[in-house]
C-alpha atoms as a PDB file:
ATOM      1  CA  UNK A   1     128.522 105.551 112.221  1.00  0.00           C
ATOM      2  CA  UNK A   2     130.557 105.846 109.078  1.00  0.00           C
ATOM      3  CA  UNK A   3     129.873 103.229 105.946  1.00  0.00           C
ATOM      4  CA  UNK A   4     133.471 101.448 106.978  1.00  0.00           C
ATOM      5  CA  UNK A   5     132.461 100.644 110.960  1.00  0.00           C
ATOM      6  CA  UNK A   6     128.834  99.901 109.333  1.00  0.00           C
ATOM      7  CA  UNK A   7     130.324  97.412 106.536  1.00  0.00           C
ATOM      8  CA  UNK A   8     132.691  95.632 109.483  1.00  0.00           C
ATOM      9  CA  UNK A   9     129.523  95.736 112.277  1.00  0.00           C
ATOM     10  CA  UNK A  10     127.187  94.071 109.284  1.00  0.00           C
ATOM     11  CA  UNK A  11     129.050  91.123 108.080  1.00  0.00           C
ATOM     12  CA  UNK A  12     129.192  89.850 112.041  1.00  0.00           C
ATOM     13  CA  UNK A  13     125.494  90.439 112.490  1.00  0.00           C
ATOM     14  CA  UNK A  14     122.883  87.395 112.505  1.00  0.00           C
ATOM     15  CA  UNK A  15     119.631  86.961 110.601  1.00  0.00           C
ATOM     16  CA  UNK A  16     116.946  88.839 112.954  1.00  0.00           C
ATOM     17  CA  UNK A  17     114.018  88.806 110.533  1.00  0.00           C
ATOM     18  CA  UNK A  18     113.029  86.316 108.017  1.00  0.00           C
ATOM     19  CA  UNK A  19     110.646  87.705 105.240  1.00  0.00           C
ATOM     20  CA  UNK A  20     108.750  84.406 103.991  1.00  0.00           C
ATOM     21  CA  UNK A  21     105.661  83.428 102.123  1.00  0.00           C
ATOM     22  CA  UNK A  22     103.424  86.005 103.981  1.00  0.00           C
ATOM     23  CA  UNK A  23     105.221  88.529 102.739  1.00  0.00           C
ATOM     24  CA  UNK A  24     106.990  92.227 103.346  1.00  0.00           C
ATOM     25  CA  UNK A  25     103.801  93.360 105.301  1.00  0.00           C
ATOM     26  CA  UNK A  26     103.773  90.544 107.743  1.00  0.00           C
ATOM     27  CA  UNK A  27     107.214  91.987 108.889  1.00  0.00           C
ATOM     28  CA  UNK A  28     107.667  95.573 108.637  1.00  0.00           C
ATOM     29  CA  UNK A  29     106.616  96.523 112.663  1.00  0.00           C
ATOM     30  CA  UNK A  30     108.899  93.855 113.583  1.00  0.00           C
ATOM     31  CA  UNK A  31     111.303  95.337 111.741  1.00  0.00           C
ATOM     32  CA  UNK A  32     110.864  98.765 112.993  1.00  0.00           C
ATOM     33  CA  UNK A  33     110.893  97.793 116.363  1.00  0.00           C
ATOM     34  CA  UNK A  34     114.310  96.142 115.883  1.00  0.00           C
ATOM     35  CA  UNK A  35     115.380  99.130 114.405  1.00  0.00           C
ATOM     36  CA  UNK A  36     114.290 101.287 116.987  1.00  0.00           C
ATOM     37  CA  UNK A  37     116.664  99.272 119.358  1.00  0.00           C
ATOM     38  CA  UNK A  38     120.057  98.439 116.890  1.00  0.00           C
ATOM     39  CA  UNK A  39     121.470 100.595 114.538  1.00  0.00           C
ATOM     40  CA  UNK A  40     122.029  97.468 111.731  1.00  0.00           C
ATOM     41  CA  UNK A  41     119.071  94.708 111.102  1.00  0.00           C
ATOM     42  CA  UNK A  42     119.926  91.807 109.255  1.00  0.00           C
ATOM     43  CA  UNK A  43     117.180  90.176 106.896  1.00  0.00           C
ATOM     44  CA  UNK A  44     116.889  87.395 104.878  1.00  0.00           C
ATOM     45  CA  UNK A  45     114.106  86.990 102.058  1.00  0.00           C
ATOM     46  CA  UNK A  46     113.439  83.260 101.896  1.00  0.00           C
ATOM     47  CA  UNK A  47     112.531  81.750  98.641  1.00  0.00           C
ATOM     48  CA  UNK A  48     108.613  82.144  99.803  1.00  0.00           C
ATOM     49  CA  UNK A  49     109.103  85.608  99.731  1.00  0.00           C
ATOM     50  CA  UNK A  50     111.039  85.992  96.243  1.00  0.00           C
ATOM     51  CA  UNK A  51     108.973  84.120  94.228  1.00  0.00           C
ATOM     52  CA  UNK A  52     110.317  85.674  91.363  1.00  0.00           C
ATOM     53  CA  UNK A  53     111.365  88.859  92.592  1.00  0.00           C
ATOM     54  CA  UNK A  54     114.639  90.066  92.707  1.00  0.00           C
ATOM     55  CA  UNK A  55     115.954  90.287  96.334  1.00  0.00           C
ATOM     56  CA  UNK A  56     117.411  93.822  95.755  1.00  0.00           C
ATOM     57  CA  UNK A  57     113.561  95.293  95.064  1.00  0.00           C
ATOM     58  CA  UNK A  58     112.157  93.519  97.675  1.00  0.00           C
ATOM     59  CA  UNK A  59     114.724  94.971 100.283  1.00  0.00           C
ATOM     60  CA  UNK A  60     114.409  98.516  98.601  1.00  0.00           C
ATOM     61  CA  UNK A  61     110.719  98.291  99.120  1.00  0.00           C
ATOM     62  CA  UNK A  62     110.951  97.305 103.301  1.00  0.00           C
ATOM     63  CA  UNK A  63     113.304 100.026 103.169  1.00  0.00           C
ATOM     64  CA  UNK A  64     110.995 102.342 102.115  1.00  0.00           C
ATOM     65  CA  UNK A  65     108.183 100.930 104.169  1.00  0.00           C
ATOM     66  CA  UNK A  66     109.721 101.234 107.412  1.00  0.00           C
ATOM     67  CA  UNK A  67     111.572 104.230 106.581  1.00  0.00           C
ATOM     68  CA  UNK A  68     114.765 103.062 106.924  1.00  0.00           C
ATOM     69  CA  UNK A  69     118.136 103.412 104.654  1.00  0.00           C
ATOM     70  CA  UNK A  70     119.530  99.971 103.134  1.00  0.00           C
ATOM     71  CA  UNK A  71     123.207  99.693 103.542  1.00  0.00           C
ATOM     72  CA  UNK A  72     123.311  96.718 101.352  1.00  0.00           C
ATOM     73  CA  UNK A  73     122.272  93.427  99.559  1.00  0.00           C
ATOM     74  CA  UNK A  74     124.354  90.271  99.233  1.00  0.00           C
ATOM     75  CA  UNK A  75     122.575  87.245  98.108  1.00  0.00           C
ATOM     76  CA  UNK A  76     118.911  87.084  99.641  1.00  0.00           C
ATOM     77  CA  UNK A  77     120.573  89.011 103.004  1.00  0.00           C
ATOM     78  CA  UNK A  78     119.555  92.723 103.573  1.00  0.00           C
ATOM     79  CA  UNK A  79     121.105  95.012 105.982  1.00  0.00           C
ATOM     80  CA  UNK A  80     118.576  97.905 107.313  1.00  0.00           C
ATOM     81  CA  UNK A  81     120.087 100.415 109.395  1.00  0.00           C
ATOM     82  CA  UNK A  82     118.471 104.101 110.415  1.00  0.00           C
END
């Protein structure tokens, strides 16, 4: 899939996985199972999660935890794709 049909495919996706006050950990198998199935995973860091952090880092660390590329940030929304 070419960054074009993955930028139009992302903006219609829904939230899949919410990252809250428990943290990146407390997600990262559900994330790679979803990944595993889809090609794009939508995720939204709730404030919980943030506390201070900038959403960008916290989606370039699940990235890196689950192995997976980040096609982009907008807001506190993260789309994951492999």
């Amino acid at each position: 899939m070419d960054e074009t049909e993955r930028t139009s495919r992302a903006h219609d996706l829904d939230v899949t996985v919410w990252v809250g006050k428990h943290g990146i950990e407390s997600v990262v198998d559900e994330l790679n199972d979803q990944l595993a199935d889809n090609d794009l995973v939508k995720v939204k860091f709730l404030r919980a999660a943030r506390a201070g952090t900038e959403t960008d880092t916290l989606a370039e660390t699940l990235a890196d935890e689950v192995n997976a590329s980040l096609h982009g940030v907008r807001g506190h929304t993260a789309v994951f794709y492999r």
